[in-house]
Protein backbone atom coordinates (compact mmCIF):
# COMPACT_ATOMS: atom_id res chain seq x y z
CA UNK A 1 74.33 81.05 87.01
CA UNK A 2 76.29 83.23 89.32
CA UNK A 3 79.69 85.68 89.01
CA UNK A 4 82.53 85.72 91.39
CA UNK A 5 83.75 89.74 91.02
CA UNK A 6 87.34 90.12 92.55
CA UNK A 7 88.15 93.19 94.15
CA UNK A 8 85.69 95.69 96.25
CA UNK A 9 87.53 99.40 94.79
CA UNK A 10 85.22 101.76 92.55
CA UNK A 11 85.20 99.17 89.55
CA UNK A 12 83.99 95.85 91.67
CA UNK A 13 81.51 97.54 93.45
CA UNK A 14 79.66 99.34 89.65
CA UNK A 15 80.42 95.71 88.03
CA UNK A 16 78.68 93.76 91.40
CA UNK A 17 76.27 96.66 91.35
CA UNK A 18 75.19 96.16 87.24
CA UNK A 19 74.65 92.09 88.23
CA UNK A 20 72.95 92.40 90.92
CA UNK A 21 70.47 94.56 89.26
CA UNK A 22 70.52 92.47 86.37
CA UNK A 23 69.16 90.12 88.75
CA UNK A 24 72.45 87.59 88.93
CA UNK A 25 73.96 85.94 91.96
CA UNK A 26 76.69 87.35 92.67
CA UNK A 27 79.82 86.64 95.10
CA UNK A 28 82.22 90.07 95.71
CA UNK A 29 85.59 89.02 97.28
CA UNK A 30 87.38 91.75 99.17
CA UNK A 31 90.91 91.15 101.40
CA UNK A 32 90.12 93.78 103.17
CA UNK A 33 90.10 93.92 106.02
CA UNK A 34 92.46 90.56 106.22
CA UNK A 35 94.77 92.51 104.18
CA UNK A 36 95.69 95.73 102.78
CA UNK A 37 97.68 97.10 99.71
CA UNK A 38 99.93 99.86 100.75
CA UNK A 39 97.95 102.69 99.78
CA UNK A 40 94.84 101.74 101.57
CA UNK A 41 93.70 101.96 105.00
CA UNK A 42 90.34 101.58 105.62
CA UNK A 43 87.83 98.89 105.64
CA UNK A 44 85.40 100.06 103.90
CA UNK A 45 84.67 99.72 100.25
CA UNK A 46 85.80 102.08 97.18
CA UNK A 47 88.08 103.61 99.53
CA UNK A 48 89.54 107.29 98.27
CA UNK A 49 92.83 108.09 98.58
CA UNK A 50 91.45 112.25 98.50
CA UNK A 51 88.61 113.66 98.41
CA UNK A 52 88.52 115.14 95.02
CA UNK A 53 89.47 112.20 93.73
CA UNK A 54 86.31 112.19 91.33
CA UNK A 55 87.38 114.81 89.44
CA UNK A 56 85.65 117.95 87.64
CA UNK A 57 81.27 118.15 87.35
CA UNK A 58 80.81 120.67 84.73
CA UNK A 59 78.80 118.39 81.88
CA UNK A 60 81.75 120.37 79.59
CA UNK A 61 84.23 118.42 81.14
CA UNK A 62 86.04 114.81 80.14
CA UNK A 63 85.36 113.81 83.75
CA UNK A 64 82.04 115.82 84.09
CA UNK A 65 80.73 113.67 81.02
CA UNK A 66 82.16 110.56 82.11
CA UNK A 67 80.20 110.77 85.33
CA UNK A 68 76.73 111.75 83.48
CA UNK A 69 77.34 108.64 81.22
CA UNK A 70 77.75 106.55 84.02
CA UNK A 71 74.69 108.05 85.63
CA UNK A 72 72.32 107.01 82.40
CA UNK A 73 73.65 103.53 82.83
CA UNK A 74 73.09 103.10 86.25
CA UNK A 75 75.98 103.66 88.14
CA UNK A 76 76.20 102.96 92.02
CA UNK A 77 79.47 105.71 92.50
CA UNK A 78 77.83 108.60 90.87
CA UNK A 79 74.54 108.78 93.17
CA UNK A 80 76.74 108.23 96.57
CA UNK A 81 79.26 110.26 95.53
CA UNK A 82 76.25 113.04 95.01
CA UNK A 83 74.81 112.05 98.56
CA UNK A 84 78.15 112.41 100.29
CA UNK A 85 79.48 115.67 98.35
CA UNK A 86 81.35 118.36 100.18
CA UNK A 87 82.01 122.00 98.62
CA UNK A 88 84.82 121.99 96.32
CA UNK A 89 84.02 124.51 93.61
CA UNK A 90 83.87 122.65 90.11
CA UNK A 91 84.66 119.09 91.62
CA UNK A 92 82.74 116.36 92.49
CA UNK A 93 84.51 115.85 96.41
CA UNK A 94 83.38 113.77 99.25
CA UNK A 95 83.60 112.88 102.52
CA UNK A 96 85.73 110.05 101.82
CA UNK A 97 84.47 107.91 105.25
CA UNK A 98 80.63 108.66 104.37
CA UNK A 99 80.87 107.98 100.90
CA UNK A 100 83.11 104.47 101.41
CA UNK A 101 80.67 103.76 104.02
CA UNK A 102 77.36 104.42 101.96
CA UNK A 103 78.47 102.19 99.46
CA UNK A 104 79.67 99.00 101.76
CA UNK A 105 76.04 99.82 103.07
CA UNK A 106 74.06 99.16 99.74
CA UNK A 107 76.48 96.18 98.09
CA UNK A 108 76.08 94.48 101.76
CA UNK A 109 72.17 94.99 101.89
CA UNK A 110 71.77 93.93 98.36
CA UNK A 111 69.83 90.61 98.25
CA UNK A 112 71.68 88.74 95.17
CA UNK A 113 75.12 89.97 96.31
CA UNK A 114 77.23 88.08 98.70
CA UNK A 115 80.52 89.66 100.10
CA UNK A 116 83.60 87.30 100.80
CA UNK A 117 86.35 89.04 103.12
CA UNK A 118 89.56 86.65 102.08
CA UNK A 119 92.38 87.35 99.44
CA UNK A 120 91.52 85.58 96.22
CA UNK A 121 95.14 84.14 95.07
CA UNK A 122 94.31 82.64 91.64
CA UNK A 123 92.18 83.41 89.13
CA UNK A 124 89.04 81.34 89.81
CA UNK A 125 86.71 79.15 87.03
CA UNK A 126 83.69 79.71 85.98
CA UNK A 127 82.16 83.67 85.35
CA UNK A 128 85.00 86.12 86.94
CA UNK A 129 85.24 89.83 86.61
CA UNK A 130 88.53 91.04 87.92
CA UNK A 131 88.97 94.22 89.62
CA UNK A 132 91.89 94.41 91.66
CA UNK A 133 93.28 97.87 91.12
CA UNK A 134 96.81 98.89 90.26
CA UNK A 135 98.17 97.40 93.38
CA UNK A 136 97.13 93.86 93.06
CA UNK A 137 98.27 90.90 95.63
CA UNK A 138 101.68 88.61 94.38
CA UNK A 139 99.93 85.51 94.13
CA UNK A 140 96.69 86.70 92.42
CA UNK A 141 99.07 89.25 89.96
CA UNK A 142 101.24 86.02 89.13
CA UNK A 143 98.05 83.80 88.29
CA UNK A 144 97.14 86.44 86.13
CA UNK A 145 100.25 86.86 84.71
CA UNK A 146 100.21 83.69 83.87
CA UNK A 147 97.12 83.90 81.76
CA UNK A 148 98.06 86.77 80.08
CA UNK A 149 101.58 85.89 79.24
CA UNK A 150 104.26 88.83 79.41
CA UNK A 151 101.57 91.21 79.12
CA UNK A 152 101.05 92.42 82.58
CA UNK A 153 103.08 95.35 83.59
CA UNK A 154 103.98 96.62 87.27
CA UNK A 155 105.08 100.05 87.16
CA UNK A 156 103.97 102.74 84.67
CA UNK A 157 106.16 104.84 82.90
CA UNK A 158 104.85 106.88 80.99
CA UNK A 159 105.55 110.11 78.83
CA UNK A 160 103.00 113.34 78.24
CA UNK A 161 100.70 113.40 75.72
CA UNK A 162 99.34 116.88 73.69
CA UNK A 163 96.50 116.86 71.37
CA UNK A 164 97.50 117.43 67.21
CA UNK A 165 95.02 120.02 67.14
CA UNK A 166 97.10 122.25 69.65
CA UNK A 167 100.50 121.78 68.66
CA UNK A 168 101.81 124.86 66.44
CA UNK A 169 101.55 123.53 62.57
CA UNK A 170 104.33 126.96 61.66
CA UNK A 171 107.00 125.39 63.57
CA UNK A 172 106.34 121.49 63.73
CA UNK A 173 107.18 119.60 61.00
CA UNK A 174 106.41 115.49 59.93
CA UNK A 175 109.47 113.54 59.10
CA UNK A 176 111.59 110.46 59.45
CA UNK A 177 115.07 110.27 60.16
CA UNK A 178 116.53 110.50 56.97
CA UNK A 179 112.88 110.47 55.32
CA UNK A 180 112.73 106.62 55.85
CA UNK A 181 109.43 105.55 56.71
CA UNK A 182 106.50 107.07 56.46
CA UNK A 183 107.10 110.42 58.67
CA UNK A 184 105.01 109.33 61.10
CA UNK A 185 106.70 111.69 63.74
CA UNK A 186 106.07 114.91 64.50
CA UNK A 187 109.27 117.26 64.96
CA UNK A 188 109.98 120.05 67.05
CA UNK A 189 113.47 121.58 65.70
CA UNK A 190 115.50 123.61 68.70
CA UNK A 191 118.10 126.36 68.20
CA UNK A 192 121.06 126.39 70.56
CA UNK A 193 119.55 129.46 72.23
CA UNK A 194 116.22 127.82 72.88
CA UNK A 195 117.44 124.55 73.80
CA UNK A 196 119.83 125.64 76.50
CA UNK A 197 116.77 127.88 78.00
CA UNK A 198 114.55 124.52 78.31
CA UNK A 199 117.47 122.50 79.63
CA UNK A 200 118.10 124.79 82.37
CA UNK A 201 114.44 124.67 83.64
CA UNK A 202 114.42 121.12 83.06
CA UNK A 203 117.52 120.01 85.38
CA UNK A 204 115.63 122.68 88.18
CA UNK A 205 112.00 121.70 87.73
CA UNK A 206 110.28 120.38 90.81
CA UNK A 207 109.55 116.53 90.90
CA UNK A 208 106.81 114.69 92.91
CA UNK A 209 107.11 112.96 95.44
CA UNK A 210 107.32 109.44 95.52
CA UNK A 211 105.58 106.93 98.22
CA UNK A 212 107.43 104.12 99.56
CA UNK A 213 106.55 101.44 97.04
CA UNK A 214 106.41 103.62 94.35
CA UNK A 215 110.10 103.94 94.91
CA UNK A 216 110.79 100.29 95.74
CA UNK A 217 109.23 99.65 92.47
CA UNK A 218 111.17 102.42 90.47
CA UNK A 219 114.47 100.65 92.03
CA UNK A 220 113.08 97.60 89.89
CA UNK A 221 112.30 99.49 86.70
CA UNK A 222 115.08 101.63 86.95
CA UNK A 223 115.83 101.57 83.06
CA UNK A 224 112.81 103.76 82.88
CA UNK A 225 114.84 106.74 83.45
CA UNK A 226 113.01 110.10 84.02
CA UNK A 227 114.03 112.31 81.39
CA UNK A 228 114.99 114.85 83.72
CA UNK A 229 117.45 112.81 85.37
CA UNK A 230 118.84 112.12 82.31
CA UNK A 231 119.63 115.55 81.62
CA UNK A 232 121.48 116.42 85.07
CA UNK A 233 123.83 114.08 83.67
CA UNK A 234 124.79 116.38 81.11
CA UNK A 235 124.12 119.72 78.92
CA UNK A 236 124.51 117.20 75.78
CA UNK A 237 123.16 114.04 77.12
CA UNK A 238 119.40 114.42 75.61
CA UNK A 239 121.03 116.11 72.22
CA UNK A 240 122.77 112.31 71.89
CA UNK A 241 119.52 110.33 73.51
CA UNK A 242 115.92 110.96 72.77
CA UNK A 243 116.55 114.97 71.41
CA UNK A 244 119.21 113.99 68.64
CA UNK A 245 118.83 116.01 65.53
CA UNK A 246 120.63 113.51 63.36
CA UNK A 247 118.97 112.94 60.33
CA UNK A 248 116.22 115.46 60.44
CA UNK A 249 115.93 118.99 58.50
CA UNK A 250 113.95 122.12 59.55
CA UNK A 251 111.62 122.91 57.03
CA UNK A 252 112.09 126.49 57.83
CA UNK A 253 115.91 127.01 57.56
CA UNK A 254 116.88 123.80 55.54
CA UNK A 255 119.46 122.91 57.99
CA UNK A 256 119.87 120.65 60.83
CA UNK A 257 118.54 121.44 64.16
CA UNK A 258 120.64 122.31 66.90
CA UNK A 259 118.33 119.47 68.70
CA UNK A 260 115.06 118.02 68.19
CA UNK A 261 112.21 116.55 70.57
CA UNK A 262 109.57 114.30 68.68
CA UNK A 263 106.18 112.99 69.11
CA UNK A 264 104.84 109.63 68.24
CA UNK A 265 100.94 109.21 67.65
CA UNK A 266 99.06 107.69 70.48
CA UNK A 267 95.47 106.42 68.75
CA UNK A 268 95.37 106.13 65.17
CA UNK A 269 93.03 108.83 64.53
CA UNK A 270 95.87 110.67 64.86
CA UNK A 271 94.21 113.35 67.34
CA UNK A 272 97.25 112.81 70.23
CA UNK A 273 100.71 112.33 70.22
CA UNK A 274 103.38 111.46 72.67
CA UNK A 275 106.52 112.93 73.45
CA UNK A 276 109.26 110.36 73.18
CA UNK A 277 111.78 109.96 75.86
CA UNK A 278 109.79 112.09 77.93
CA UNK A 279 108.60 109.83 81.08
CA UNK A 280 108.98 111.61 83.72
CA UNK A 281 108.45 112.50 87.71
CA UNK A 282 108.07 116.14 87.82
CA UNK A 283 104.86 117.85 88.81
CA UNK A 284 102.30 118.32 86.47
CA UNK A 285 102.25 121.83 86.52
CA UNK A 286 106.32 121.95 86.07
CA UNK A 287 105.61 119.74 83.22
CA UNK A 288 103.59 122.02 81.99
CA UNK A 289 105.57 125.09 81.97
CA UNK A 290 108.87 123.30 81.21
CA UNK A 291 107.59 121.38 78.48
CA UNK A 292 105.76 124.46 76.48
CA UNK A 293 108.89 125.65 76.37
CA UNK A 294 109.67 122.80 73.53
CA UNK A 295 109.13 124.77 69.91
CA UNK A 296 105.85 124.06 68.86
CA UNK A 297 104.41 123.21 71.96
CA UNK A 298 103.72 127.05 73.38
CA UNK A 299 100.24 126.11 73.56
CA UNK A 300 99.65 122.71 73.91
CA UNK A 301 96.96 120.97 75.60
CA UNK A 302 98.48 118.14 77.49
CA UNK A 303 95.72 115.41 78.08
CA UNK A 304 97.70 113.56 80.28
CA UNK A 305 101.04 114.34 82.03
CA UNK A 306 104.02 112.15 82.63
CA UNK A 307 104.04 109.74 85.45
CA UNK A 308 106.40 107.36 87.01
CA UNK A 309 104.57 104.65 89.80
CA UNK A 310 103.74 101.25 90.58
CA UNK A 311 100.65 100.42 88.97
CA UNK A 312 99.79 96.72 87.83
CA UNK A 313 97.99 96.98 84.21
CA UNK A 314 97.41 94.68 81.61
CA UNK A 315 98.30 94.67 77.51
CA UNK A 316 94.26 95.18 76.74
CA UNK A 317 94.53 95.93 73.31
CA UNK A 318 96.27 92.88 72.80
CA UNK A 319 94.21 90.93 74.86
CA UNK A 320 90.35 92.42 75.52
CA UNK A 321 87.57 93.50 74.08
CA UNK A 322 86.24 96.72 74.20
CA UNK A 323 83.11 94.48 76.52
CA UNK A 324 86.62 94.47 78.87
CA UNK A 325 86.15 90.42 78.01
CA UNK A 326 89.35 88.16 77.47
CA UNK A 327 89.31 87.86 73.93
CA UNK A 328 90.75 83.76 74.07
CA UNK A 329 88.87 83.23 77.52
CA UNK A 330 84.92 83.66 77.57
CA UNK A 331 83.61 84.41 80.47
CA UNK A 332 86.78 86.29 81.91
CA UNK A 333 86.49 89.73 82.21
CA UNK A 334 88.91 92.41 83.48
CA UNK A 335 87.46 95.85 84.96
CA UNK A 336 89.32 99.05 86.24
CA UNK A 337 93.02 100.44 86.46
CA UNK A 338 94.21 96.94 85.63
CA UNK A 339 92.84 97.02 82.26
CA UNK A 340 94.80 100.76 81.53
CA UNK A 341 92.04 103.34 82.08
CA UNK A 342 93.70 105.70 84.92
CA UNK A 343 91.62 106.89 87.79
CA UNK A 344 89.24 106.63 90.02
CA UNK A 345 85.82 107.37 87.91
CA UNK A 346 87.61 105.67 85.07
CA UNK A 347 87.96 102.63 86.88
CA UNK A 348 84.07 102.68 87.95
CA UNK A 349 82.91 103.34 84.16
CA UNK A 350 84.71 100.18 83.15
CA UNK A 351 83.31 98.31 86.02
CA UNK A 352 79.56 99.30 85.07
CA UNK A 353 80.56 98.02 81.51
CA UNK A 354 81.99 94.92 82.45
CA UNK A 355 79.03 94.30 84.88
CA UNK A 356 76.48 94.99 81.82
CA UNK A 357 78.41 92.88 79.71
CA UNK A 358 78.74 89.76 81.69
CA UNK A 359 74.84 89.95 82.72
CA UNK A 360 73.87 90.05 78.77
CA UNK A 361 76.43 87.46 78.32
CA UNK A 362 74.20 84.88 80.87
CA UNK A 363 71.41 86.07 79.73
CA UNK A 364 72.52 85.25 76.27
CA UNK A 365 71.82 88.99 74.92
CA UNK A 366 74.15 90.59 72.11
CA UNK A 367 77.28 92.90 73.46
CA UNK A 368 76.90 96.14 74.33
CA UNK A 369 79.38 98.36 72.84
CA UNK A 370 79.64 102.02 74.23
CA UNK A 371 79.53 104.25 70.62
CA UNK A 372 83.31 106.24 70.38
CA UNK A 373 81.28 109.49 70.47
CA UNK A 374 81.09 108.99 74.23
CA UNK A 375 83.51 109.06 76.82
CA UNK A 376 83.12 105.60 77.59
CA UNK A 377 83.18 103.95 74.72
CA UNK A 378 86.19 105.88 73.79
CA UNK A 379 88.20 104.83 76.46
CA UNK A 380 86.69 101.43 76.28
CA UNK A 381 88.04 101.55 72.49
CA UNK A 382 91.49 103.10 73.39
CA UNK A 383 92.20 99.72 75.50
CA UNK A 384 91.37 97.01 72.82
CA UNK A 385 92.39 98.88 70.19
CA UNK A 386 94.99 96.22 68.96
CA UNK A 387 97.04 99.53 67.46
CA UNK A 388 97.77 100.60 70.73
CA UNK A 389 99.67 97.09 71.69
CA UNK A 390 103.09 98.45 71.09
CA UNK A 391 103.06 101.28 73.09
CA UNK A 392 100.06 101.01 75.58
CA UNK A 393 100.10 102.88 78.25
CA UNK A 394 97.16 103.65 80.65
CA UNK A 395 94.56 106.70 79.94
CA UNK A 396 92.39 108.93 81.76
CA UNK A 397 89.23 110.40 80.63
CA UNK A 398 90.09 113.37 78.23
CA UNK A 399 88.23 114.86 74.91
CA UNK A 400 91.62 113.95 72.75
CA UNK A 401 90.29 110.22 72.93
CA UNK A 402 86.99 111.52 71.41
CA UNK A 403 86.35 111.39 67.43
CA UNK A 404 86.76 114.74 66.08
CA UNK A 405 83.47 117.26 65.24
CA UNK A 406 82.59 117.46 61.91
CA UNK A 407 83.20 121.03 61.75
CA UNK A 408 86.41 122.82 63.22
CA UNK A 409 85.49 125.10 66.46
CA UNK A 410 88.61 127.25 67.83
CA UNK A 411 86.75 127.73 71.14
CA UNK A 412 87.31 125.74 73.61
CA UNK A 413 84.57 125.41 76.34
CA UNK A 414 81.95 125.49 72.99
CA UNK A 415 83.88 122.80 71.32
CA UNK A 416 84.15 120.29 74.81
CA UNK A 417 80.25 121.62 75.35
CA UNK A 418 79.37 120.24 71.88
CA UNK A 419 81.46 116.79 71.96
CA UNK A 420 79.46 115.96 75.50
CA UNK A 421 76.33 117.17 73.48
CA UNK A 422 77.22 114.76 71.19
CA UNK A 423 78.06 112.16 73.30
CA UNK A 424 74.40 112.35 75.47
CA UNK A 425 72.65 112.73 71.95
CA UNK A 426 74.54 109.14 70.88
CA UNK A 427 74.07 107.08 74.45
CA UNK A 428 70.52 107.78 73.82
CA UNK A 429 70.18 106.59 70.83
CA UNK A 430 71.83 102.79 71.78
CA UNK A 431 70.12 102.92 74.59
CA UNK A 432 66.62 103.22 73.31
CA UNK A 433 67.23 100.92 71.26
């Protein structure tokens, strides 16, 4: 029995890679270089757009412990990633050309896998992993569209998220508008005085820049407004949009606040929350220091920053597993950005699991489930968890997606240190068994 993996990025090459190895025929189909997506150029395979794309190495890290996870399961990434590093303090970097090239090298000399250059414009029968990254082809993006229903998305807008555990419990409060519902928000009141201060730094903030079909796409989705667009329309504008203070009361003063930014939970556990309204297009280190400004949020650890692009993704946790199989289509099995985990290494962890999970599937062996405690399963979890569906949007690696400790630790680096302890300890343990 043999697998037809579409799409040659980070995540096709791990899920080709786990197959192979698993000793599976496998067929890898690649455009390239017939055709290319905008933001690629070169021919090669699990082509970088930078070369610190992989992110941080410290074991202490969200990325660092994604990448040693990976390593215990056998990734293909981590190893030429390793052989092609160039100095770049704490970050895993490369030599983008060496380490695209290594990696063509090894899928193309690997006996049981077979490369296809040709666009793939439907999704095929039979066993099919897809992996075609958050720019994916018309015809092939319609085909899946049209097995997914409306739940494929083109452009990502999507608003910063802090952790609970940082927020400042003295001046947030939980509450409903007019206490219906079950507070499920999380308020942070604003006087005049403090409001006007982050308004100003708001309207003056830098924003990114925007590449060409990241802006043909925003012309699209222009409804998604940027938050800080919609505040150069007016000092009042956010106080009668997503900041109104109707219907709320500060705990503190019993009155009503002047105005009022809220966050929604993101997971069900409860340990991040969003800020509503807030998608936006400024840099992530102007989002930073414009959004601590918000009461409550002077110290907040932001585990992912607004962004505003083109970026094809699916509803997973309305329609995968967390195996990244189509729930109501065995045998179908989605892998990388497409499925809502966001970057690079991300996209290759989700690729190994896919891969791992389609060879035990042939080989008619039970599922392998990542456990929560690690970075992998978490974010496999975060993108079939089916209370996500409402609001998905994708999510990097980060230790907010992790189960809390059982104790409370205030530092930091000990506390991230002891969740990837955790983590290793847990892998372990499925794996030997």
């Amino acid at each position: 029995m043999s697998v037809k993996v579409i799409g040659a990025g980070l995540a096709g090459c791990e899920a080709a890679w786990q197959l192979a190895n698993a000793g599976i025929e496998t067929t890898l189909y690649e455009m390239k270089p017939q055709k290319y997506t905008p933001a690629h150029h070169y021919e090669g395979m699990a082509e970088l757009v930078c070369s610190n794309s992989l992110k941080a190495s410290r074991l202490d890290s969200a990325a660092g412990l994604l990448k040693a996870e990976m390593k215990r399961l056998g990734s293909l990434i981590v190893p030429c990633a390793e052989e092609t590093q160039v100095e770049a303090g704490g970050a895993l970097a490369v030599d983008r050309t060496a380490f695209s090239d290594l990696i063509t090298s090894k899928i193309k000399s690997h006996p049981l896998i077979t490369v296809v250059n040709d666009e793939v414009k439907e999704i095929p029968d039979g066993n099919v992993i897809i992996a075609t990254g958050p720019l994916t082809s018309g015809e092939l993006a319609q085909s899946i569209s049209d097995k997914c229903g409306n739940y494929l998305s083109f452009f990502d807008a999507a608003a910063p998220i802090v952790t609970y555990d940082s927020l400042d419990k003295d001046v947030v409060f939980f509450a409903s508008r007019y206490d219906r519902g079950d507070a499920d928000y999380i308020n942070c009141p604003m006087t005049k005085e403090e409001y006007t201060l982050f308004y100003n730094e708001l309207i003056n903030a830098e924003s990114a820049p925007l590449k060409e079909f990241d802006r043909e796409a925003f012309k699209v989705y222009e409804g998604c407004m940027p938050v800080e667009v919609l505040a150069k329309r007016g000092e009042d504008t956010m106080r009668f949009g997503p900041l109104k203070p109707v219907g709320l009361t500060d705990k503190r003063t019993g009155k009503r606040p002047y105005a009022v930014v809220q966050l929604r939970k993101e997971n069900k556990e409860g340990t991040m929350y969003n800020l509503v309204g807030f998608q936006t297009n400024l840099k992530f280190g102007e989002q930073k220091r414009v959004f601590s400004l918000i009461p409550g949020l002077k110290d907040a650890e932001f585990v992912r920053f607004g962004v505003m692009h083109r970026n094809s993704f699916i509803n997973s946790p309305r329609l995968l597993k967390p195996t990244f199989e189509m729930r109501d289509r065995p045998g179908l099995f989605f892998a990388g950005q497409i499925t809502g985990v966001e970057g690079y290494i991300e996209s290759a962890a989700s690729g190994i699991i896919a891969g791992i999970n389609m060879a035990r599937k042939i080989n008619s062996q039970p599922e392998f489930i990542m456990p929560p405690e690690t970075m992998t399963g978490a974010l496999a979890a975060y993108i079939s968890d089916s209370y996500n569906e409402n609001n998905f949007q994708p999510m990097g690696s980060n230790m907010g997606v992790l189960p809390e400790l059982n104790e409370r630790v205030r530092d930091k680096k000990k506390k991230y240190q002891m969740y990837a302890d955790r983590a290793l300890e847990k892998l372990e343990e499925v794996l030997s068994k």
